[in-house]
Protein backbone atom coordinates (compact mmCIF):
# COMPACT_ATOMS: atom_id res chain seq x y z
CA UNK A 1 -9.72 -21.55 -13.82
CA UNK A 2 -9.81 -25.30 -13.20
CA UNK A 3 -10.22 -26.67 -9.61
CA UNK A 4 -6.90 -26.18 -7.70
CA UNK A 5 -5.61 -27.53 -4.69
CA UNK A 6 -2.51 -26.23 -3.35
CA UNK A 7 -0.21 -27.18 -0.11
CA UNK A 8 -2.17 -24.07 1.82
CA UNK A 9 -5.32 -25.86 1.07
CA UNK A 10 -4.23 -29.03 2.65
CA UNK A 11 -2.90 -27.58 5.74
CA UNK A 12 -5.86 -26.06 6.18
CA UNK A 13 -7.74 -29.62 5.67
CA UNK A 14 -5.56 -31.35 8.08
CA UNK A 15 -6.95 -29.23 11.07
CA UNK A 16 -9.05 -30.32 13.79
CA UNK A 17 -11.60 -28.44 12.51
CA UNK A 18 -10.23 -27.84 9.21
CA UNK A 19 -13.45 -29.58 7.50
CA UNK A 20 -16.08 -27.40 9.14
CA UNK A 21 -13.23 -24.10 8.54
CA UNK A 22 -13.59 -24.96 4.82
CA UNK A 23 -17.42 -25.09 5.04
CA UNK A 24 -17.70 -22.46 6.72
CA UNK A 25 -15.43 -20.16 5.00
CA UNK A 26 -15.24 -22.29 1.01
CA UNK A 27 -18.17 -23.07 -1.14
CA UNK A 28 -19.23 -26.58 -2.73
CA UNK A 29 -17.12 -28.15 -0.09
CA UNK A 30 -17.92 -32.05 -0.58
CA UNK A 31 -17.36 -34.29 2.35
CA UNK A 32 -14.02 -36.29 2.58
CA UNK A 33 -12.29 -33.87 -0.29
CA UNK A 34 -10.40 -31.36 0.74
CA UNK A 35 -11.89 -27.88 0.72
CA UNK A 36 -12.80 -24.96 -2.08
CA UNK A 37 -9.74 -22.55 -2.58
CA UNK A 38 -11.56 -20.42 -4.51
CA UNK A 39 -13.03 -18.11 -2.11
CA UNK A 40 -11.09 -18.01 0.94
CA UNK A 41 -7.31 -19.12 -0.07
CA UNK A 42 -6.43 -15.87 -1.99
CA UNK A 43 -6.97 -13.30 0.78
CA UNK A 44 -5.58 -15.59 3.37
CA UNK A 45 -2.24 -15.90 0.80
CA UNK A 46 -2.40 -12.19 0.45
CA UNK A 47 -2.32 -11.37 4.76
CA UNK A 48 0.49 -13.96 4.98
CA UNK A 49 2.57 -12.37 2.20
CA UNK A 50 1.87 -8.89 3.61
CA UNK A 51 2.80 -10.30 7.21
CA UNK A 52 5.89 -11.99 5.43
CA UNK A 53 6.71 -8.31 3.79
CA UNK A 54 6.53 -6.86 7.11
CA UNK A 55 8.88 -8.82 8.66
CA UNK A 56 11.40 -8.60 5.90
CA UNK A 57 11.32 -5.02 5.91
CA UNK A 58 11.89 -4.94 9.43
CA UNK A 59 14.77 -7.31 8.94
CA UNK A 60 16.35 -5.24 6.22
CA UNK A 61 15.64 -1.85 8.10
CA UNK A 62 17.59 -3.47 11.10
CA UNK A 63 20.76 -3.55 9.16
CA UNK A 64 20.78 0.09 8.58
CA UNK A 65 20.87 0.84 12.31
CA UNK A 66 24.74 0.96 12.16
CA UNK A 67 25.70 3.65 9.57
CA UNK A 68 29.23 2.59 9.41
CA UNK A 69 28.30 -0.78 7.69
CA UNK A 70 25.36 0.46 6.30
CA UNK A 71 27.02 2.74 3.74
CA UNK A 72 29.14 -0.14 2.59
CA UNK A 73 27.74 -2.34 0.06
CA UNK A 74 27.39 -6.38 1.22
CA UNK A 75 29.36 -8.41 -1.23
CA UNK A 76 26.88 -11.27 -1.51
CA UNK A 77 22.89 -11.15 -2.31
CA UNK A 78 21.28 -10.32 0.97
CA UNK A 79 17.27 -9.00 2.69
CA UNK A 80 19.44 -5.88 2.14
CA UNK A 81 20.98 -5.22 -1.08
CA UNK A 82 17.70 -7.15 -2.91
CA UNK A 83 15.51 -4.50 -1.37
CA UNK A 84 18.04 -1.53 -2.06
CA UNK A 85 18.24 -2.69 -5.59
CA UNK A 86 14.21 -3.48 -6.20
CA UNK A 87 13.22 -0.37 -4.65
CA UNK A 88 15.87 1.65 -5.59
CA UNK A 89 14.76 0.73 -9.48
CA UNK A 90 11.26 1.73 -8.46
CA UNK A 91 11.92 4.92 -6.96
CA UNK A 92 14.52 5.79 -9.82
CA UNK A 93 11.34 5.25 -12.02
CA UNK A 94 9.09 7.52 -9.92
CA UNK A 95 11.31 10.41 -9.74
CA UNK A 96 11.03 10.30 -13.64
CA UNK A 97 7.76 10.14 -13.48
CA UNK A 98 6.98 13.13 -10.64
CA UNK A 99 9.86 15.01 -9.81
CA UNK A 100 12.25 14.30 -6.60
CA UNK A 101 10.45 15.54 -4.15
CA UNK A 102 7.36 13.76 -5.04
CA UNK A 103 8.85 10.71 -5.58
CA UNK A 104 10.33 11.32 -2.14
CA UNK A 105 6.78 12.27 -0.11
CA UNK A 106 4.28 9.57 -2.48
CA UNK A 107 6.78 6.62 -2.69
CA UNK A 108 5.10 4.59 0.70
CA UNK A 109 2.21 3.73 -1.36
CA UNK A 110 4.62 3.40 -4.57
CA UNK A 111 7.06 1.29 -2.87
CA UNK A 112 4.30 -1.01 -0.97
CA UNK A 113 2.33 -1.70 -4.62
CA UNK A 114 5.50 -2.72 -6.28
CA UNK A 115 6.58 -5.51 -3.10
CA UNK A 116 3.14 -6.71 -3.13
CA UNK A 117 2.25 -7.34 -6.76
CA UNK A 118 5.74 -8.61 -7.54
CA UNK A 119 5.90 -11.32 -4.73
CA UNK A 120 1.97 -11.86 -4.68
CA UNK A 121 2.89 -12.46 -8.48
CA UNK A 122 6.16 -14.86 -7.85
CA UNK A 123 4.24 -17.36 -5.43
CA UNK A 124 2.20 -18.48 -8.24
CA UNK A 125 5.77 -19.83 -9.68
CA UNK A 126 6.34 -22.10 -6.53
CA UNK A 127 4.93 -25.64 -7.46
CA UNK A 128 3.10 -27.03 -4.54
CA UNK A 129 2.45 -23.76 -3.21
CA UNK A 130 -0.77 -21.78 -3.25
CA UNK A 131 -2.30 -19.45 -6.23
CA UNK A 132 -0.88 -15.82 -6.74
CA UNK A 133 -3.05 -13.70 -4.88
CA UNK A 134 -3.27 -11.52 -7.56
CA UNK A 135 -4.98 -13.80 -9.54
CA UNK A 136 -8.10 -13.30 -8.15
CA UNK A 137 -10.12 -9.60 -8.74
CA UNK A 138 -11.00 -9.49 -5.21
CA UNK A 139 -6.80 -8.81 -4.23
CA UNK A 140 -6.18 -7.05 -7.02
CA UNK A 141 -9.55 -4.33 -6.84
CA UNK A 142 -8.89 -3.95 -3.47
CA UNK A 143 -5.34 -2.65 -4.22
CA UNK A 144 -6.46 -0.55 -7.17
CA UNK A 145 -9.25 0.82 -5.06
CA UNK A 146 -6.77 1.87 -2.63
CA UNK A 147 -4.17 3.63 -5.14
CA UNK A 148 -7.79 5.42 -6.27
CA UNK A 149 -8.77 6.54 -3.34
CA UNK A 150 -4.89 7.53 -2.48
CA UNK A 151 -4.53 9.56 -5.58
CA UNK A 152 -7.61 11.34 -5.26
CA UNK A 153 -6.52 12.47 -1.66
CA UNK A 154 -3.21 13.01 -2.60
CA UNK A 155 -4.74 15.41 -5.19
CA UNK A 156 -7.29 17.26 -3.22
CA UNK A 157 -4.77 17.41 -0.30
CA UNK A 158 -2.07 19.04 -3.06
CA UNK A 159 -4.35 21.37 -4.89
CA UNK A 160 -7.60 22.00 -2.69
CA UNK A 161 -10.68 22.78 -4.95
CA UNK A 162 -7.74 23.27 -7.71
CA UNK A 163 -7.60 19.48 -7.55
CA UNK A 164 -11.49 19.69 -9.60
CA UNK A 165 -11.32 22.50 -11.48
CA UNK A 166 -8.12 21.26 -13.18
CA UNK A 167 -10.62 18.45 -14.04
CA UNK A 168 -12.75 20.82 -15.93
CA UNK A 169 -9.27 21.47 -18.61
CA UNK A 170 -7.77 25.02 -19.44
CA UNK A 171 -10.55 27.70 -18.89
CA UNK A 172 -12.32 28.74 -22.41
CA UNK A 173 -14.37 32.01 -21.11
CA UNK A 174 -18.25 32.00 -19.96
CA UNK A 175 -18.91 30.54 -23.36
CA UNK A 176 -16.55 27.95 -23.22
CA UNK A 177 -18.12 26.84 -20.09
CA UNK A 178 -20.43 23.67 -21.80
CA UNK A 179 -16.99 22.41 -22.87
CA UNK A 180 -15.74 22.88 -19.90
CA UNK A 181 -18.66 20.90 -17.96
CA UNK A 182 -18.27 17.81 -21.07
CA UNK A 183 -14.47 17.76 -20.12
CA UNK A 184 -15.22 17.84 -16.20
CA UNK A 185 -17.91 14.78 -17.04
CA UNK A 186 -15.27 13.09 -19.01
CA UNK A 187 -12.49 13.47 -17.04
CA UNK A 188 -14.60 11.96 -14.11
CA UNK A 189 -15.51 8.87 -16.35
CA UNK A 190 -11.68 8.04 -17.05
CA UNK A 191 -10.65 8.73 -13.50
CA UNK A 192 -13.39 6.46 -12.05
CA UNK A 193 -12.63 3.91 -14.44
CA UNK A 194 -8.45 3.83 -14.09
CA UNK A 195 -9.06 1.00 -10.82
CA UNK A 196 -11.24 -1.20 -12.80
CA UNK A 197 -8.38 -1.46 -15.88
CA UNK A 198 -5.54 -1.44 -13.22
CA UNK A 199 -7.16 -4.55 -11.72
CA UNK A 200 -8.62 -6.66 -14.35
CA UNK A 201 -5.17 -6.19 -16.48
CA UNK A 202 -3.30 -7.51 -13.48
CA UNK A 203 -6.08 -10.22 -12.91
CA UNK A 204 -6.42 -11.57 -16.00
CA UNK A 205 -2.74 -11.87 -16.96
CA UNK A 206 -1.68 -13.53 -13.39
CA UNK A 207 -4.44 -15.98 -13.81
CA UNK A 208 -3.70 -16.48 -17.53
CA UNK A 209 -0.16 -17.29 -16.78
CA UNK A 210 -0.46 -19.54 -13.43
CA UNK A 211 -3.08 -21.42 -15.83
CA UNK A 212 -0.90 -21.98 -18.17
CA UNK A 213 1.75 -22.84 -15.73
CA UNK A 214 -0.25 -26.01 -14.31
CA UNK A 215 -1.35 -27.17 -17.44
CA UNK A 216 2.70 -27.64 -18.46
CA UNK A 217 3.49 -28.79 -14.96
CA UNK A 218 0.28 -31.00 -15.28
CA UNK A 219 1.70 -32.48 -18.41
CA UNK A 220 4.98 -32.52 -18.18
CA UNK A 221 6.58 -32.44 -14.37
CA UNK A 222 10.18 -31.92 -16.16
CA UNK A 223 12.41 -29.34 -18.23
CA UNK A 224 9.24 -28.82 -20.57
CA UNK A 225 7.72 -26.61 -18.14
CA UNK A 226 11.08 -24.49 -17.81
CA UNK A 227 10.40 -22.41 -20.59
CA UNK A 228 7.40 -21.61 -19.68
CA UNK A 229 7.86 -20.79 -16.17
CA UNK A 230 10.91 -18.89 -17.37
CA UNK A 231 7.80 -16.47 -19.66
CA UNK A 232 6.01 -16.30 -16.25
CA UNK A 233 8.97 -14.43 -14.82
CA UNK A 234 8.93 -12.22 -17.69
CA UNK A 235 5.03 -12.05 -16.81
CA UNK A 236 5.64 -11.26 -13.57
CA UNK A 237 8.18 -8.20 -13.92
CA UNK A 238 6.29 -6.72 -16.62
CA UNK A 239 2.98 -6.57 -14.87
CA UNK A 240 4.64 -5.58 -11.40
CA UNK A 241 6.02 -2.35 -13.58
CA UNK A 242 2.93 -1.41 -15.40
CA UNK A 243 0.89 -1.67 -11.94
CA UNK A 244 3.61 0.05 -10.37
CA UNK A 245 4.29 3.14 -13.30
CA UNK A 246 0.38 3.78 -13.80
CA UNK A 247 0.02 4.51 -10.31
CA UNK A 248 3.00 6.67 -9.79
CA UNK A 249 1.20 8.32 -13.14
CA UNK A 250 -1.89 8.44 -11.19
CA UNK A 251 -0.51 10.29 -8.46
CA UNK A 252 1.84 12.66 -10.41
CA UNK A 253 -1.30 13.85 -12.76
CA UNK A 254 -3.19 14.49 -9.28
CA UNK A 255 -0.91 16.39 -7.48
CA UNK A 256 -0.05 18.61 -10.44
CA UNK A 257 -0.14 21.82 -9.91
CA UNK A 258 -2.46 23.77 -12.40
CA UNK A 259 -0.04 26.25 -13.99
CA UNK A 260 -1.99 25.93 -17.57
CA UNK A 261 -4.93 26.58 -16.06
CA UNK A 262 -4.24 29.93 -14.88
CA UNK A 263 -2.13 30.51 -17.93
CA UNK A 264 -5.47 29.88 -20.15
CA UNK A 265 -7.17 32.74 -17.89
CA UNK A 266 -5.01 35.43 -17.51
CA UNK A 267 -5.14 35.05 -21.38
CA UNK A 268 -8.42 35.31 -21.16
CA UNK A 269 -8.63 38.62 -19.11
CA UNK A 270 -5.95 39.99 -21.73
């Protein structure tokens, strides 16, 4: 990505100390300029949005404290009925996806990935404003590491030791057992490798698009740009659902109970 200097960036620069912060902090920071975004600037975007999310959420879980109103829909787009109507699609899509009372117990984690890709994915649609966050594969490993690690828990938590040997695929007999370990190995590779795809799909087509975005707005500051900012929101939704449906996938293939497995032996014994 080209050099980038956003309205963070600047506010940053105009500290006391904002030159040494940026050379202490950036890289290749030149004296007089203002400083590197590339290192710094995406995690510091991603605690703000995170601190912004929490304070919404506690603003929107405030006007549920009277059930009276609460059960009445608000006539007009609020905190409220945006967050009932995002997260309600979300959780409608994970109870597909795992059942009710999954969806129920595992929809924290759910709920929390879809907020934070879709709005760490909409600031990079605010000219002036700093980078999407989840352009950079620093944000978005981190939060694919942490859906990995989740799962995994989530699975060993479900299904104890079950949670491997479902790994190792339907039981074939002691001579089926070299399958068995090749399936196991395999099975290992694809689940080790699921953060590394979830990350560098959602990297690469944030960056991709927020490129493209400043070259248009670099170009041509109106109504060309339009279009193409109008594709970013397409962009946006599409890669906040893919994040969001593989990892409710994730965590419904983990906590699966293994009812083939023990299907595949007791035909064995018979």
């Amino acid at each position: 990505m080209p050099e980038h200097t956003s309205f963070l960036t600047y506010l940053v620069y105009m500290l006391p100390n904002g030159a040494e912060l940026a050379e202490r902090f950036g890289h290749g920071v030149v004296a007089n300029t203002p400083p590197s975004w590339q290192s710094w600037e995406p995690p510091v975007t991603a605690l703000l949005l995170v601190l912004i999310l929490l304070a919404l959420g506690y603003r929107a879980r405030a006007t549920f404290t009277k059930l009276d109103d609460a059960v009445i829909p608000e006539d007009k787009l609020s905190i409220r009925t945006f967050f009932e109507v995002f997260l309600g699609y979300f959780y409608s899509m994970a109870r597909d996806v795992m059942g009710p009372e999954r969806a129920k117990r595992y929809f924290p984690i759910i709920g929390a990935a879809s907020c934070f890709v879709f709005f760490g994915n909409i600031v990079g649609l605010i000219p002036g404003l700093v980078i999407p966050p989840t352009s950079s594969l620093n944000i978005t490993l981190g939060s694919a590491l942490l859906v990995f690690v989740l799962f995994n828990f989530y699975g060993i938590k479900a299904n104890g030791l079950g949670y491997l040997k479902h790994m190792c695929g339907p039981w074939l007999g002691p001579a089926g057992i070299p399958l068995n370990a090749l399936i196991f190995v395999v099975e290992v590779i694809s689940t080790c490798v699921r953060p590394i795809t979830l990350s560098v799909r959602l990297m690469l087509n944030m960056a991709v698009d927020h490129l493209l975005a400043g070259i248009f707005l670099g170009l041509f500051a109106l109504l060309v740009p339009v279009p193409v900012m109008f594709l970013g929101v397409i962009v946006i939704l599409v890669q906040t659902l893919v994040f969001t449906l593989l990892s409710s996938i994730y965590i419904a293939l983990a906590t699966e109970h293994e009812e083939h497995d023990h299907g595949g032996r007791e035909h064995a014994h018979a």
